[in-house]
C-alpha atoms as a PDB file:
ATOM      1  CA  UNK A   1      95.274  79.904 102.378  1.00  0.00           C
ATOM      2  CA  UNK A   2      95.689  80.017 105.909  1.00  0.00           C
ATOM      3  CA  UNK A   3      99.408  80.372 105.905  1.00  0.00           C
ATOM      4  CA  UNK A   4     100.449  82.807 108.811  1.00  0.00           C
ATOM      5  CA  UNK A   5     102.883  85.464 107.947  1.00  0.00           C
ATOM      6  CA  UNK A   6     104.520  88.809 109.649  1.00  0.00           C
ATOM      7  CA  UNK A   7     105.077  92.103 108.524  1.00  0.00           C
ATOM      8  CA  UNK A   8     108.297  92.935 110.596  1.00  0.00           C
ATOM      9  CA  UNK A   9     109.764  96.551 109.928  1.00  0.00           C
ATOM     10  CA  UNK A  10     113.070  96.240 109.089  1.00  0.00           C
ATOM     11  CA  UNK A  11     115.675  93.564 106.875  1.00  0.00           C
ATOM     12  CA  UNK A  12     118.098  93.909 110.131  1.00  0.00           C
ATOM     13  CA  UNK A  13     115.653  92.252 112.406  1.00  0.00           C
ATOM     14  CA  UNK A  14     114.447  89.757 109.942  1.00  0.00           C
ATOM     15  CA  UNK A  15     118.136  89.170 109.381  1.00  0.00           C
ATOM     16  CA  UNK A  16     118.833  88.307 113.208  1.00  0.00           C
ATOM     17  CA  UNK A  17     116.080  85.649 112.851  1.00  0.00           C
ATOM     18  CA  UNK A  18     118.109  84.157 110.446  1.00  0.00           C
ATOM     19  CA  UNK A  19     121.800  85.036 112.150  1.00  0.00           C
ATOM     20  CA  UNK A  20     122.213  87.089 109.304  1.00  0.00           C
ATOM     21  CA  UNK A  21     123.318  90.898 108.583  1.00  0.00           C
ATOM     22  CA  UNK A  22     120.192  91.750 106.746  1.00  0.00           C
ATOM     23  CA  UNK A  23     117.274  89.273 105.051  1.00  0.00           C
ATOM     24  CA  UNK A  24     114.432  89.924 102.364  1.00  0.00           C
ATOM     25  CA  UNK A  25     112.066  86.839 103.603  1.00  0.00           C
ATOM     26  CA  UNK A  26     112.098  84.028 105.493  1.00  0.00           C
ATOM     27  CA  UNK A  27     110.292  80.638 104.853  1.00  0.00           C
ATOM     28  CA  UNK A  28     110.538  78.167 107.323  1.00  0.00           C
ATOM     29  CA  UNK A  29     109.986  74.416 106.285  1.00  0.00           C
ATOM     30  CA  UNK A  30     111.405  72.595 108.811  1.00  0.00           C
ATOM     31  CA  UNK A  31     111.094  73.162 112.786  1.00  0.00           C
ATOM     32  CA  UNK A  32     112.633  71.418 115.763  1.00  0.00           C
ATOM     33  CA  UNK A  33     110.294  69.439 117.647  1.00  0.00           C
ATOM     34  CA  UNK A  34     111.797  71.564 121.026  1.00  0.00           C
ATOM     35  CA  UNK A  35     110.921  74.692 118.644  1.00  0.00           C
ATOM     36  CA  UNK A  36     107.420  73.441 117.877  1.00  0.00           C
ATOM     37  CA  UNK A  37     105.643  74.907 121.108  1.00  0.00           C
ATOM     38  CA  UNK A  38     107.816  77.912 120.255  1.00  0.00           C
ATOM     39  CA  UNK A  39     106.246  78.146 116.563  1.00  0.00           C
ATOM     40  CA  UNK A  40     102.880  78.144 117.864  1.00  0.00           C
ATOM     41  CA  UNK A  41     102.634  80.747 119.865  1.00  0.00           C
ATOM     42  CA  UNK A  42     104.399  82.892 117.104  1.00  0.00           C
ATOM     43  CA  UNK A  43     102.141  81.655 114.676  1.00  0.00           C
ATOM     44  CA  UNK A  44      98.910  82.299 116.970  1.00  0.00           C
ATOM     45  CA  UNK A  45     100.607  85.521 117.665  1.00  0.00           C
ATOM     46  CA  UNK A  46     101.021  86.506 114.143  1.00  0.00           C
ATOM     47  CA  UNK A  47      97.506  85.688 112.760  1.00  0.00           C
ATOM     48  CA  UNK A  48      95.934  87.368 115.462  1.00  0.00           C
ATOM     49  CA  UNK A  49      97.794  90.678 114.946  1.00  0.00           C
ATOM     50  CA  UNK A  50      97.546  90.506 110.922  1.00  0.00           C
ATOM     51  CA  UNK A  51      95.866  87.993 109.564  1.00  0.00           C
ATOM     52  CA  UNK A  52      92.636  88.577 111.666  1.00  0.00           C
ATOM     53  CA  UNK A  53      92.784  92.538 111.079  1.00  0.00           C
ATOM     54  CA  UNK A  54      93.208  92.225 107.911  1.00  0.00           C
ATOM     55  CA  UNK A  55      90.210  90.250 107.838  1.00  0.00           C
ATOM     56  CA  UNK A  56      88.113  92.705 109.988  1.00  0.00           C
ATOM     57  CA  UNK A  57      89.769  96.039 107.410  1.00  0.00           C
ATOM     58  CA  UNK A  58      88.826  94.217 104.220  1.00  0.00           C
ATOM     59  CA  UNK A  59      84.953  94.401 104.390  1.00  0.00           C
ATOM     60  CA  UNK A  60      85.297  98.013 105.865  1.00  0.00           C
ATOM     61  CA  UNK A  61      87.776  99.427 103.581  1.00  0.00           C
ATOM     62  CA  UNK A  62      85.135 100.842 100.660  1.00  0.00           C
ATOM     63  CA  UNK A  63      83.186 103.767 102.512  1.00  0.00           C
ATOM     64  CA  UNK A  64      80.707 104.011  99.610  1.00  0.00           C
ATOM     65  CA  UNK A  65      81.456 108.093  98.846  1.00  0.00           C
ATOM     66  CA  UNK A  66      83.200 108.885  96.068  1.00  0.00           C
ATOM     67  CA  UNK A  67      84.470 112.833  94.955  1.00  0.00           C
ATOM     68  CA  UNK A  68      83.342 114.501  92.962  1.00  0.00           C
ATOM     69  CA  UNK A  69      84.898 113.854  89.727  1.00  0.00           C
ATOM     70  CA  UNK A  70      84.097 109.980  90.193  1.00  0.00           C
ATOM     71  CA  UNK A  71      80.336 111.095  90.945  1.00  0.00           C
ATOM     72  CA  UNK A  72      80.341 113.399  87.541  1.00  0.00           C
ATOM     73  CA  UNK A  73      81.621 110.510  85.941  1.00  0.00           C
ATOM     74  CA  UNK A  74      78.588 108.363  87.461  1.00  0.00           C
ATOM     75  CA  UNK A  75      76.061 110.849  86.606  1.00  0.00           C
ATOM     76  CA  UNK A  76      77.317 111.162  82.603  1.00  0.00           C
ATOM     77  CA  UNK A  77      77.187 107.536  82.385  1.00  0.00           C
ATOM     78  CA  UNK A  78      73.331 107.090  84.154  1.00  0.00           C
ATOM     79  CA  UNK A  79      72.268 109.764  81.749  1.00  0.00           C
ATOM     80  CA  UNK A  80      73.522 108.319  78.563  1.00  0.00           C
ATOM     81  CA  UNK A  81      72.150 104.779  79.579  1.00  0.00           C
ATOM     82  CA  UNK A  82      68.555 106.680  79.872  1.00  0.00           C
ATOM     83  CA  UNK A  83      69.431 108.060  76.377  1.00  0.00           C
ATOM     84  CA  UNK A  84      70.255 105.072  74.825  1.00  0.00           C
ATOM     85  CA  UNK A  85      67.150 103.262  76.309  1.00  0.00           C
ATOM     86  CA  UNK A  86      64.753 106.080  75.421  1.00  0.00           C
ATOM     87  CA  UNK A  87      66.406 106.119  71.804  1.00  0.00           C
ATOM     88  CA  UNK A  88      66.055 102.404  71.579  1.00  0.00           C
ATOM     89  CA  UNK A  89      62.313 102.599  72.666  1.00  0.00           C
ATOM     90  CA  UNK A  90      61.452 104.937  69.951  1.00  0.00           C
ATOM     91  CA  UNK A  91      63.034 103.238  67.474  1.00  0.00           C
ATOM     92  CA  UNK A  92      60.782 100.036  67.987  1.00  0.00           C
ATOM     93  CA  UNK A  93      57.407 102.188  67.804  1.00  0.00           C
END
């Protein structure tokens, strides 16, 4: 959706944002127009360090080789879709 968002590491320094002991999440709604310019360069800085790289590890994240049990499991099911077809073929002759 295009929203930007953080990952910070840590409630205590998610809390300070907030002036707060500790904090779960923050949502901002409203901003200062002297905090604006402020906001931006967070946000820029924030979707280039997840949003974008999450972006870039999405596509890459399936390598395509599976172990072995998941390939044994692949193999049974190819064979008993050849079974099935060459039973079905036979039973129309």
């Amino acid at each position: 959706m295009g929203i930007p968002y953080v990952i910070v590491k840590g409630k205590a320094r998610l809390g300070t944002v907030v002036r707060k002991k500790t904090a779960a999440a923050v949502a901002l709604e409203e901003v200062k127009s002297e905090d604006q310019r402020e906001l931006a360069t967070l946000a820029s800085a924030a979707k280039a360090n997840f949003s974008d790289k999450y972006e870039e590890q999405r596509g890459v994240w399936d390598s395509g080789i599976y172990g072995s049990e998941s390939t044994q499991m692949f193999r049974k099911r190819a064979k008993a879709a050849r079974q099935s077809v060459t039973a079905a073929s036979l039973g129309k002759l």
